[in-house]
C-alpha atoms as a PDB file:
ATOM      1  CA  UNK A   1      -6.679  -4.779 -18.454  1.00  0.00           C
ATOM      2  CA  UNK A   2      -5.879  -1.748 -20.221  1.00  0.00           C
ATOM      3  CA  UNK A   3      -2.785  -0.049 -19.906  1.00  0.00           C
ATOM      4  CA  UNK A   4      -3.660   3.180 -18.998  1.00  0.00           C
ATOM      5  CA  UNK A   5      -5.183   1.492 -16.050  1.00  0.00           C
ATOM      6  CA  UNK A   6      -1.893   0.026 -15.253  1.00  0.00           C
ATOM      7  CA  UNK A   7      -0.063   3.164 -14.881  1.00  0.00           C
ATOM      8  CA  UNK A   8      -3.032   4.397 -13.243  1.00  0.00           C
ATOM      9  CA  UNK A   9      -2.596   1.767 -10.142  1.00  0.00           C
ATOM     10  CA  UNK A  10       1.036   2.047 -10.168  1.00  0.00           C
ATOM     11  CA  UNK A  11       1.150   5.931  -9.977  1.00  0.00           C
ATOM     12  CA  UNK A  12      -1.885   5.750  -7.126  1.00  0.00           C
ATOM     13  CA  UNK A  13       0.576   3.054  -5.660  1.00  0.00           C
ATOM     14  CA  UNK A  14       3.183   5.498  -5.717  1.00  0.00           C
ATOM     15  CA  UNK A  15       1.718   8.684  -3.791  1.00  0.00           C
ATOM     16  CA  UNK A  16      -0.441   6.073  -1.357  1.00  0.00           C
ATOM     17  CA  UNK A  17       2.852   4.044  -0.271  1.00  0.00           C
ATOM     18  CA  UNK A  18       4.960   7.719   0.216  1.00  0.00           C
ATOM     19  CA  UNK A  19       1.635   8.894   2.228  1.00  0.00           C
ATOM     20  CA  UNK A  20       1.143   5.430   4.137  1.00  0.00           C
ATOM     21  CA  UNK A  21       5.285   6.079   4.804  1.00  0.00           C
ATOM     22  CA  UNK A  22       5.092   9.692   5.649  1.00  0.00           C
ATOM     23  CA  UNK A  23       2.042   8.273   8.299  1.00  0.00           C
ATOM     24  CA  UNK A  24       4.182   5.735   9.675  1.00  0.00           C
ATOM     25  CA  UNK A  25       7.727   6.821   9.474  1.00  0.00           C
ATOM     26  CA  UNK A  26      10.352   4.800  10.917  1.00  0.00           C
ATOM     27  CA  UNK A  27      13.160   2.145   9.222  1.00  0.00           C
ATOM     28  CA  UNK A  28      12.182   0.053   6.492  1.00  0.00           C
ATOM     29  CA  UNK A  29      14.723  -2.547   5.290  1.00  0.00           C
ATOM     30  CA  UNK A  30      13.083  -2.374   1.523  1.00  0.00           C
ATOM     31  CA  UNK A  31      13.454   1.169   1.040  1.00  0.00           C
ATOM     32  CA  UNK A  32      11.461   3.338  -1.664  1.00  0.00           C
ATOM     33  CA  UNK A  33      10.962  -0.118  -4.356  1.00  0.00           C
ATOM     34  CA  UNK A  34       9.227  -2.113  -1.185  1.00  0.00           C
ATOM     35  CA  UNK A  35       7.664   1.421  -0.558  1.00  0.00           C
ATOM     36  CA  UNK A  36       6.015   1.685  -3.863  1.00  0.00           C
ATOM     37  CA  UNK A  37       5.257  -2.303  -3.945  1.00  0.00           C
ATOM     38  CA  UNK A  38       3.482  -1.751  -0.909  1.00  0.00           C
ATOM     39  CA  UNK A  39       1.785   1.264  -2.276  1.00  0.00           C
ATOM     40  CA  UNK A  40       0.356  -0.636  -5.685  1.00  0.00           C
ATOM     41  CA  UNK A  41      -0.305  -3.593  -3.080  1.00  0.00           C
ATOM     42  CA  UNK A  42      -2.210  -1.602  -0.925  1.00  0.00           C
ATOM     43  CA  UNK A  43      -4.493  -0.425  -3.717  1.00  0.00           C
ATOM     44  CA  UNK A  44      -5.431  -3.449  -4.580  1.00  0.00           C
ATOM     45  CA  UNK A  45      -6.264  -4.520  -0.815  1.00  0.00           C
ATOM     46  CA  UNK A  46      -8.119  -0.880  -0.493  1.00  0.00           C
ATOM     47  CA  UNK A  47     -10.395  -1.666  -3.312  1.00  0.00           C
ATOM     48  CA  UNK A  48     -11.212  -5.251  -2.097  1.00  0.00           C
ATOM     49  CA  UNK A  49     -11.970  -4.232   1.368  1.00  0.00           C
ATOM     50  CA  UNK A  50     -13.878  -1.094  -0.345  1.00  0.00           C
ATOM     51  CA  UNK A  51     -16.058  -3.281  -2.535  1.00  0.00           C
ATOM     52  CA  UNK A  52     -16.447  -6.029   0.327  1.00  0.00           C
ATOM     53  CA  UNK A  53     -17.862  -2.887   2.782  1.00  0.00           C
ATOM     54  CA  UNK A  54     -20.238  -2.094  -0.118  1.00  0.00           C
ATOM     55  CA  UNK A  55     -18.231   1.109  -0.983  1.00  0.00           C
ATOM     56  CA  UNK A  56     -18.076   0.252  -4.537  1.00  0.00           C
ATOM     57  CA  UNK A  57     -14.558  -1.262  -6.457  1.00  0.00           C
ATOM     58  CA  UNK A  58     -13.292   1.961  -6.150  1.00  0.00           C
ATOM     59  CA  UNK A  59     -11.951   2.586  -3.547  1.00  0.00           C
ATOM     60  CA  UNK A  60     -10.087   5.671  -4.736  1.00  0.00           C
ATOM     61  CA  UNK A  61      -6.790   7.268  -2.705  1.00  0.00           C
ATOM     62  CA  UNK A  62      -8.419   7.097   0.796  1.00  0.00           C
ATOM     63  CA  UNK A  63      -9.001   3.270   0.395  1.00  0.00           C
ATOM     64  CA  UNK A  64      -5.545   2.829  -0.848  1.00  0.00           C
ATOM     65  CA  UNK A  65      -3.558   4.696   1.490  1.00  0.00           C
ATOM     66  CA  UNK A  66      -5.294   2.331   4.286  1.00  0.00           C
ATOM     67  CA  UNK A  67      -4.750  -0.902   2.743  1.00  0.00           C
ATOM     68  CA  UNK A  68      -0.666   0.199   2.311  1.00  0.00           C
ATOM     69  CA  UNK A  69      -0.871   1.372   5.912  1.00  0.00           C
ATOM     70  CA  UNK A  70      -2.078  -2.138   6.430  1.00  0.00           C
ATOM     71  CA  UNK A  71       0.505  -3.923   4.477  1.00  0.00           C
ATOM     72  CA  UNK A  72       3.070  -1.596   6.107  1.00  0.00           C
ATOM     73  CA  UNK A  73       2.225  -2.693   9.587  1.00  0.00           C
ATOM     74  CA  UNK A  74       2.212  -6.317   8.533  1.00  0.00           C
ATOM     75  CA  UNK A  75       5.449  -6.202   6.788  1.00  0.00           C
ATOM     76  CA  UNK A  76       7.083  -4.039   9.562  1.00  0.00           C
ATOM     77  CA  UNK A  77       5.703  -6.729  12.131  1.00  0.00           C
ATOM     78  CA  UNK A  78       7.298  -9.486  10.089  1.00  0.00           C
ATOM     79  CA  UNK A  79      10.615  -8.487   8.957  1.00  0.00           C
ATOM     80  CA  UNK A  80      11.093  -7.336  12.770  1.00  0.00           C
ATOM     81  CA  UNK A  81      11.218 -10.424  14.079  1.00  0.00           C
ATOM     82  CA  UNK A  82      13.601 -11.607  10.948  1.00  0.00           C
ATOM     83  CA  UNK A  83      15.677  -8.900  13.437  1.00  0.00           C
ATOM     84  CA  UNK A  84      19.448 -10.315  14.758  1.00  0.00           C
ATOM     85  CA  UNK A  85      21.203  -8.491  17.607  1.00  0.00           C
END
């Protein structure tokens, strides 16, 4: 893969995990790193479900922002119950 596509995904990654977060506010244990992870992670989830719905590969900011709103939710949901009182 070329690099400029690199950068590319992680800069998407960026601004689509601080929009997913700015969606769904609340505490995250990983602060702005698991943020952006989850950003660049949702990307790539965005663009899979985009091309599986016959959207195309790209799935573009909208597709991303979903898919880190979904990896959000599932990575709230699991580290909660990691929870001790």
């Amino acid at each position: 893969m070329e690099g400029r596509g690199i950068i590319m995904w992680i800069i998407i990654g960026l601004v689509a995990g601080g929009i997913a977060k700015l969606i769904m506010p609340g505490r995250d244990p990983g602060g702005i790193i698991v943020t952006i992870l989850l950003g660049i992670a949702g990307s790539v989830v965005g663009r899979f479900l985009a091309s599986m719905f016959g959207l195309g590969g790209g799935a573009g900011l909208i597709g991303s922002i979903i898919g880190a709103l979904i990896l959000l939710a599932l990575y709230r949901m699991f580290v909660g119950r990691r929870t001790t009182v």
